[in-house]
Protein backbone atom coordinates (compact mmCIF):
# COMPACT_ATOMS: atom_id res chain seq x y z
CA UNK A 1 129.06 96.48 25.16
CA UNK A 2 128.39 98.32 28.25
CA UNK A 3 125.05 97.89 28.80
CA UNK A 4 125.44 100.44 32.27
CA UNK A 5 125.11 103.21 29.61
CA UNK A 6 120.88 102.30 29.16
CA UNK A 7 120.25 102.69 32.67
CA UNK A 8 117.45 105.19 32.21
CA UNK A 9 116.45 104.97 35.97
CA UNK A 10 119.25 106.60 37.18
CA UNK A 11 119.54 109.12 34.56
CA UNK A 12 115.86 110.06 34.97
CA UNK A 13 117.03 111.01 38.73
CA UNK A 14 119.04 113.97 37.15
CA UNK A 15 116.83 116.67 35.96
CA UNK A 16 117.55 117.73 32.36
CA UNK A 17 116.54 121.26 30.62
CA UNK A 18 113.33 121.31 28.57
CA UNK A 19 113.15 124.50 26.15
CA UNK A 20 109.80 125.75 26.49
CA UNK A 21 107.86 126.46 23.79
CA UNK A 22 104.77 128.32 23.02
CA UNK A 23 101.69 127.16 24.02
CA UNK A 24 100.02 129.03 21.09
CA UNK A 25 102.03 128.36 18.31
CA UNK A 26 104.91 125.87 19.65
CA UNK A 27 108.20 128.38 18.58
CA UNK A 28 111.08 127.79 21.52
CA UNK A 29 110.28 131.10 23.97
CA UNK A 30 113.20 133.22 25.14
CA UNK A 31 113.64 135.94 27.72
CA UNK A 32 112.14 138.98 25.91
CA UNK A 33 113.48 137.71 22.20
CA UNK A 34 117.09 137.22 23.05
CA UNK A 35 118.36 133.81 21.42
CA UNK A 36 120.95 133.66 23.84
CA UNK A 37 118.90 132.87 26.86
CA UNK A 38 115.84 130.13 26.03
CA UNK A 39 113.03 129.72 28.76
CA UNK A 40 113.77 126.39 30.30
CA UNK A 41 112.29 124.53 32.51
CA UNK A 42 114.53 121.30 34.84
CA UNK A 43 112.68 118.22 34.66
CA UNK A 44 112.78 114.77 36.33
CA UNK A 45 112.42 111.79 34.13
CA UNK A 46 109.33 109.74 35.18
CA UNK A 47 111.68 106.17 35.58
CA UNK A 48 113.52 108.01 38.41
CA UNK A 49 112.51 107.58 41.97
CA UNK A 50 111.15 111.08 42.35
CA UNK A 51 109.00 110.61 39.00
CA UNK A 52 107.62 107.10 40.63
CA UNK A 53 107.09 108.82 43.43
CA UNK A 54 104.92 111.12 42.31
CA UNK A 55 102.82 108.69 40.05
CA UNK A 56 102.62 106.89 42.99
CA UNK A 57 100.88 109.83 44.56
CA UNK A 58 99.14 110.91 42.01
CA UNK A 59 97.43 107.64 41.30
CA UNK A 60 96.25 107.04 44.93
CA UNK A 61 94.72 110.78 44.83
CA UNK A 62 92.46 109.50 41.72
CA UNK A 63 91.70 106.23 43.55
CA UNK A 64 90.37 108.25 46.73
CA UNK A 65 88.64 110.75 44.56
CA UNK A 66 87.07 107.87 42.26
CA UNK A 67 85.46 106.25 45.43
CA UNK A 68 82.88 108.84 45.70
CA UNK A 69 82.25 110.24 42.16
CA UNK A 70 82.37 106.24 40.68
CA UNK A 71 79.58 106.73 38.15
CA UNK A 72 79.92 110.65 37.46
CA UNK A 73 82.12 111.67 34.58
CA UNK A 74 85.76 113.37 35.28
CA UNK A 75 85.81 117.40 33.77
CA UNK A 76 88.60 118.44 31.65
CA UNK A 77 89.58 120.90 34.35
CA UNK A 78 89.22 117.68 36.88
CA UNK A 79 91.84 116.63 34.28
CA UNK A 80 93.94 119.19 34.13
CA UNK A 81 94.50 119.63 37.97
CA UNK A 82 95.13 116.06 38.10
CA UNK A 83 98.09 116.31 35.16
CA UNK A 84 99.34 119.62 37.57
CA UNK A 85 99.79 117.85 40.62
CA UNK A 86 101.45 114.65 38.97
CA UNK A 87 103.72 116.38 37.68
CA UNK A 88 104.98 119.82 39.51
CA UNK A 89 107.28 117.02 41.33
CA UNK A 90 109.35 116.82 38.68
CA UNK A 91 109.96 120.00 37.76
CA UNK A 92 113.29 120.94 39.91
CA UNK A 93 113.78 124.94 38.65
CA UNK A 94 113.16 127.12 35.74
CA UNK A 95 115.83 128.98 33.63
CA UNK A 96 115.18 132.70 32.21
CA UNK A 97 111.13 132.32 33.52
CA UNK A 98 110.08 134.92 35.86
CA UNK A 99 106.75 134.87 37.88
CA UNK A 100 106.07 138.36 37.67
CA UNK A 101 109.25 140.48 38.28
CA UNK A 102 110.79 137.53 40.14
CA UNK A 103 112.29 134.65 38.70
CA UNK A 104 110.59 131.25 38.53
CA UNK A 105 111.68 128.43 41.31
CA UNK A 106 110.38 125.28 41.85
CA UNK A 107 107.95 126.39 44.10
CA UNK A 108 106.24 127.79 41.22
CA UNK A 109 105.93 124.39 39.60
CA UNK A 110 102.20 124.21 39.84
CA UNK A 111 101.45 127.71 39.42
CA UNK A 112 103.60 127.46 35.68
CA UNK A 113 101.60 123.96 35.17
CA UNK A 114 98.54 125.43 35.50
CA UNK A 115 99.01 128.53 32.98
CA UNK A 116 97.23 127.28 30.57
CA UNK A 117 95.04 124.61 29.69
CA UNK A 118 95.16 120.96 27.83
CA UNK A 119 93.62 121.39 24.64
CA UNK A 120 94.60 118.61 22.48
CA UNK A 121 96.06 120.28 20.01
CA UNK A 122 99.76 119.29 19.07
CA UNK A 123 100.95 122.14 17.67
CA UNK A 124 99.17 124.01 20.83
CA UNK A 125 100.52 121.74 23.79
CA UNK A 126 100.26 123.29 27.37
CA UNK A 127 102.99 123.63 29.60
CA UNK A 128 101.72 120.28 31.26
CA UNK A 129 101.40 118.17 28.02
CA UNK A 130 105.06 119.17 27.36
CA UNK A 131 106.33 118.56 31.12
CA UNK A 132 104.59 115.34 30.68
CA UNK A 133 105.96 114.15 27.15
CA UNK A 134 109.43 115.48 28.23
CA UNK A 135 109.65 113.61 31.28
CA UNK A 136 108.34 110.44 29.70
CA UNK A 137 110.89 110.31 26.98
CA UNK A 138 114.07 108.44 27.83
CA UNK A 139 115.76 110.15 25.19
CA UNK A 140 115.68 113.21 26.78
CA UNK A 141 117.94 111.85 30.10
CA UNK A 142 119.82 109.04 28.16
CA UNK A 143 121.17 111.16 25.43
CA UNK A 144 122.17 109.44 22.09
CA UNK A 145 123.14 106.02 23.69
């Protein structure tokens, strides 16, 4: 057996197309109802190098930020912008999502993260929470291996 074929790393590298769903009731969203184009958003698996770069980054942001608010509690929107920035690097482009009359790119990452807000809710899951369980499931860059 081939065991080349398991070699999430590189695989994560590629960015794969996550059908967005509703944040308020979690049905796949397409442009204006039509089944034939689903709003997608390209996303970098977290075991790539981009995805561990960004972790990277993300974690030495906290660290600096920690140093002066050590005994003060972190805010859910504290939370929140944290989850945005970590992971707008991985999104790579948007399919059939327009920012106003314009479509999406990835420079809108952050702006699309932001949307909405973590709630906790699993039928309910932001734009982040999905980004974030997307990109941290192998499956979804390895395929049926």
């Amino acid at each position: 057996m081939d065991f080349s074929r398991f070699d999430s790393r590189a695989a994560a590298d590629k960015p794969q197309a996550m059908h967005i769903k509703s944040p308020v009731n979690g049905k796949p969203l397409y442009d204006d109802g039509d089944k034939s184009k689903p709003c997608r958003v390209l996303v970098y698996g977290i075991e790539g190098n981009r995805g561990q770069d960004a972790v990277t980054a993300a974690q030495r942001a906290r660290m600096k930020d920690r140093e002066a608010d050590r005994n003060e509690p972190r805010s859910l929107s504290e939370i929140q912008a944290g989850m945005v920035k970590e992971f707008a690097p991985l999104i790579a482009g948007f399919e059939n999502v327009n920012r106003g009359d314009k479509p999406a790119t990835e420079e809108d990452a952050e702006w699309f993260l932001g949307l909405n807000f973590i709630g906790g809710n699993a039928k309910q899951q932001s734009f982040v929470e999905q980004v974030r369980d997307f990109a941290t499931d192998r499956g979804n860059y390895l395929g049926n291996v």
